[in-house]
C-alpha atoms as a PDB file:
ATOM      1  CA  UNK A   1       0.000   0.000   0.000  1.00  0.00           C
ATOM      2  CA  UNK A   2       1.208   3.072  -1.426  1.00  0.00           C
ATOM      3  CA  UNK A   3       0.464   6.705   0.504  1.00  0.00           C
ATOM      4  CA  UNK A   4      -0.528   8.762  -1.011  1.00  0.00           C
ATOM      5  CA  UNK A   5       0.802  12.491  -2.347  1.00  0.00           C
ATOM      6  CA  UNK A   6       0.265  15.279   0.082  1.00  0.00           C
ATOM      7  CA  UNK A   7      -2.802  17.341  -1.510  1.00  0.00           C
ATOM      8  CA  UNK A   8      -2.072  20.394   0.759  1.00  0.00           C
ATOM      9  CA  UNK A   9       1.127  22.918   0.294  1.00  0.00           C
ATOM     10  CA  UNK A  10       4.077  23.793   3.205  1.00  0.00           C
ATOM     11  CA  UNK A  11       1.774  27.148   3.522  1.00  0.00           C
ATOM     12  CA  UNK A  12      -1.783  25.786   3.874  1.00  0.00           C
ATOM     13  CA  UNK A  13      -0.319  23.053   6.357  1.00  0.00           C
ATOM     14  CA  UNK A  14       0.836  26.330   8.688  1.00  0.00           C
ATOM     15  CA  UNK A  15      -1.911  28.179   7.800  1.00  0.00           C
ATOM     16  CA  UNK A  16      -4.443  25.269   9.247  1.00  0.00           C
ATOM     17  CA  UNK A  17      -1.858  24.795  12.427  1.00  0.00           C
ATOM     18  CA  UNK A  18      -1.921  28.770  13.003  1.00  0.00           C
ATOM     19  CA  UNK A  19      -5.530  28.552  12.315  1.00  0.00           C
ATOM     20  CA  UNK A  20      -6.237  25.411  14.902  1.00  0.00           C
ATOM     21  CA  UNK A  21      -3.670  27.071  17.693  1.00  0.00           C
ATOM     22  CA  UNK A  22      -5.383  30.286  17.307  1.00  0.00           C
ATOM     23  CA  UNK A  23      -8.944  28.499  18.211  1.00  0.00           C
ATOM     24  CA  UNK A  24      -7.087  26.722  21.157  1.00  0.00           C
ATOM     25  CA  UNK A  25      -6.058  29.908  22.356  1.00  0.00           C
ATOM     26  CA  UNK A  26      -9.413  31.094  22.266  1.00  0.00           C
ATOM     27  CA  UNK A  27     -11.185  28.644  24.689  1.00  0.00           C
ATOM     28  CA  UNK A  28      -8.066  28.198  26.687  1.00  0.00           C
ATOM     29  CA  UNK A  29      -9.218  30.990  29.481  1.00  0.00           C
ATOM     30  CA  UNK A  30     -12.549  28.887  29.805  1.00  0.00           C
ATOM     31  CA  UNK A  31     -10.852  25.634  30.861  1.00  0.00           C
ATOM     32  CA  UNK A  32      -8.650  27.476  33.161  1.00  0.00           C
ATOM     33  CA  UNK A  33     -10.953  29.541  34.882  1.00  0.00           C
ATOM     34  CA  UNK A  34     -12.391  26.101  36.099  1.00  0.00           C
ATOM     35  CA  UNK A  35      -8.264  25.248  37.301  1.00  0.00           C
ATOM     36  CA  UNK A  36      -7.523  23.098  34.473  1.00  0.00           C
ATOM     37  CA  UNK A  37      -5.822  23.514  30.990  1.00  0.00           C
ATOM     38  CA  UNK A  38      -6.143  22.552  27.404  1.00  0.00           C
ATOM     39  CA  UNK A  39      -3.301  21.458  25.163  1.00  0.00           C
ATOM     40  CA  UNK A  40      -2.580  20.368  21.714  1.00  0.00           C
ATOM     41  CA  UNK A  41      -0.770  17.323  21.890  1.00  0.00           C
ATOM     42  CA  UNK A  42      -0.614  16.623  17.835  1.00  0.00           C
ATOM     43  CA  UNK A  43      -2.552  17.215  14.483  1.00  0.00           C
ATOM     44  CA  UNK A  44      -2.713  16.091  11.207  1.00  0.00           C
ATOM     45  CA  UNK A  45      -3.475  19.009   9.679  1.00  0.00           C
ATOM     46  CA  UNK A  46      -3.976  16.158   6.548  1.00  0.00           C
ATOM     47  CA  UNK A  47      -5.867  13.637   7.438  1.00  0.00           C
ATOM     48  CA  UNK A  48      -7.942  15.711  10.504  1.00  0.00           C
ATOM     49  CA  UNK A  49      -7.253  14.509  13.849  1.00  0.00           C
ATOM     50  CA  UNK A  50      -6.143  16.819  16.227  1.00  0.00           C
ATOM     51  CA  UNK A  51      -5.283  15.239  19.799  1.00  0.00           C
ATOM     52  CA  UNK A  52      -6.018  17.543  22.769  1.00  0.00           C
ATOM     53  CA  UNK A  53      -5.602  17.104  26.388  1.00  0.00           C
ATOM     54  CA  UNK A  54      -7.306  18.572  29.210  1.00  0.00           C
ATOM     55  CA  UNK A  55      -4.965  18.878  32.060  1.00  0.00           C
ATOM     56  CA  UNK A  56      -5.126  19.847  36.189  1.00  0.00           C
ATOM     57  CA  UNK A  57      -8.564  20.084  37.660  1.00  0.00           C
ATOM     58  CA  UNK A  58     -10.512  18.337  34.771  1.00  0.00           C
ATOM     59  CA  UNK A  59      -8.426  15.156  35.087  1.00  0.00           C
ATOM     60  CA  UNK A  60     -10.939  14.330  38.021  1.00  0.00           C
ATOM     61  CA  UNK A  61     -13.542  16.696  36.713  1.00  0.00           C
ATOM     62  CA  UNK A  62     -17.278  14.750  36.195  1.00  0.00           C
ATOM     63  CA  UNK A  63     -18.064  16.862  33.101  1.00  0.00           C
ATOM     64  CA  UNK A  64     -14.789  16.707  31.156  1.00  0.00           C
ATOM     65  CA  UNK A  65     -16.225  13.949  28.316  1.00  0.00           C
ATOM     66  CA  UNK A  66     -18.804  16.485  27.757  1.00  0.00           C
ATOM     67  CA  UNK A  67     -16.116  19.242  27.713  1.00  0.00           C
ATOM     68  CA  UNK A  68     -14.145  17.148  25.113  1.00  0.00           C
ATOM     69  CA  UNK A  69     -17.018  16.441  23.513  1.00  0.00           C
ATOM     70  CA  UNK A  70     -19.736  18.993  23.761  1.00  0.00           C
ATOM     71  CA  UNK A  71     -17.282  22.219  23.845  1.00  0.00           C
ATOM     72  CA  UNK A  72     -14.024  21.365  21.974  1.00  0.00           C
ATOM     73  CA  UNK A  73     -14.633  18.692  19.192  1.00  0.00           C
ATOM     74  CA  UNK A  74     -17.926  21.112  18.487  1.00  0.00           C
ATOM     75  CA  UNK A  75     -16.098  23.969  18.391  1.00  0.00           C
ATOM     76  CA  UNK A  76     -12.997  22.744  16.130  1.00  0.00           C
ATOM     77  CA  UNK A  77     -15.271  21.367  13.446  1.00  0.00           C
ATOM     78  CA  UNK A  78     -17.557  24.196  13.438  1.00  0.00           C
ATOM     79  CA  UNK A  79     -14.614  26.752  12.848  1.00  0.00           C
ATOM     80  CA  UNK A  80     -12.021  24.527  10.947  1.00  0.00           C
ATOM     81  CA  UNK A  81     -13.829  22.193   8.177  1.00  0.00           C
ATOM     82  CA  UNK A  82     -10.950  20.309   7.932  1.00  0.00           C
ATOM     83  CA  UNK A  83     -11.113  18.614  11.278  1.00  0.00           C
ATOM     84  CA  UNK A  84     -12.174  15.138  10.812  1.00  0.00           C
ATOM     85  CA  UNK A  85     -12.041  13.915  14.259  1.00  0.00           C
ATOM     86  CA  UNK A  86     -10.852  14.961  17.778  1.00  0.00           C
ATOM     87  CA  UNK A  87      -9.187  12.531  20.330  1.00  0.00           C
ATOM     88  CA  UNK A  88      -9.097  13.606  23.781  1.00  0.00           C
ATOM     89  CA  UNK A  89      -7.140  12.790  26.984  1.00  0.00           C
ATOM     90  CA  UNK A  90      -6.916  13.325  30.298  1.00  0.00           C
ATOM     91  CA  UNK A  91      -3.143  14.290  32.052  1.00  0.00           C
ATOM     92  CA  UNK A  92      -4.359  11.784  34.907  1.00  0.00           C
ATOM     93  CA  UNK A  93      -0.434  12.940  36.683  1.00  0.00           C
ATOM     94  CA  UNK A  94      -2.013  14.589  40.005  1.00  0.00           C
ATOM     95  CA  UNK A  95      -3.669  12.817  42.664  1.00  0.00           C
ATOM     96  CA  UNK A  96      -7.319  13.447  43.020  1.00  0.00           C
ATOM     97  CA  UNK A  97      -7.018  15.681  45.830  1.00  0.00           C
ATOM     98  CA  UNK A  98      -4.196  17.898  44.155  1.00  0.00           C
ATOM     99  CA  UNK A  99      -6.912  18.006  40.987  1.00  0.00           C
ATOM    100  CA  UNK A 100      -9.795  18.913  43.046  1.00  0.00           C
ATOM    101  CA  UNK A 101      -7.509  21.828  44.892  1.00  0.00           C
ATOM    102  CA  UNK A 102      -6.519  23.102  42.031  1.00  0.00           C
ATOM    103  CA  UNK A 103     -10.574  23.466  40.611  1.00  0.00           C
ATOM    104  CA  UNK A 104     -11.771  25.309  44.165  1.00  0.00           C
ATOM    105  CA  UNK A 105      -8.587  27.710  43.544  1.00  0.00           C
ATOM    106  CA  UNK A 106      -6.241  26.009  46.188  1.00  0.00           C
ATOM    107  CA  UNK A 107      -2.544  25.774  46.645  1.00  0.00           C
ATOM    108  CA  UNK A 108      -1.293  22.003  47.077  1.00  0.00           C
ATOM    109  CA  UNK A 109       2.303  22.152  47.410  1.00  0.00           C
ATOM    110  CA  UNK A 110       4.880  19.983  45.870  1.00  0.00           C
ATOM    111  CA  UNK A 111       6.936  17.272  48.677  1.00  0.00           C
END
C-alpha cells in the first residue's frame, strides 16, 4: 500500500496549524478559569485529527467527556472544516485531591 501524495502545500499546512492554535487559544481561558488547561498534543493538519488534552482540575472533573465532547470537538469542526475527528485525553499525573484543589482555587504544594 502506497500513501498517497500530500494534496495540501508547506503554507496551507501552517496556515491550518496557526488557524487550529489560534482556536485553542481562544477557549483556553474557559478551561482554566475552572483550574484546568487545554493542550494540543498533535494534528494532522492532513488527514484531521487533532489530539487535545485537558490537564489539572478536569483530570478528576465529572463533566470533562462532555467538555471534550460537547465544547471542543464542536467547536474545532464548526470553525475549521478540515477537522475530521478529535481525540481527547486526560493528564491523569495529580492525585485526586491535588486536581480537586486546584478546581476550588487552592494551593497544594509539591513534597
Amino acid at each position: 500500500m502506497t500513501d498517497a501524495p500530500s494534496q495540501l502545500s508547506d503554507a496551507d499546512r501552517a496556515e491550518r496549524l496557526e488557524k487550529l492554535q489560534g482556536i485553542m487559544d481562544l477557549m483556553r481561558p474557559a478551561v482554566q478559569a475552572d483550574g484546568g488547561d487545554l493542550v494540543l498534543v498533535r494534528a494532522d493538519v492532513e488527514t484531521g485529527v487533532v489530539e487535545v488534552q485537558l490537564q489539572g482540575a478536569c483530570s478528576s472533573c465529572a463533566v470533562s467527556s462532555a467538555t471534550l465532547s460537547g465544547g471542543v470537538e464542536r467547536i474545532l469542526r464548526d470553525r475549521l472544516p478540515w477537522v475530521t475527528e478529535v481525540i481527547g485525553g486526560l493528564d491523569d499525573s495529580l492525585s485526586l485531591d491535588e486536581s480537586a484543589s486546584l478546581g476550588s482555587g487552592g494551593y497544594v504544594p509539591s513534597l
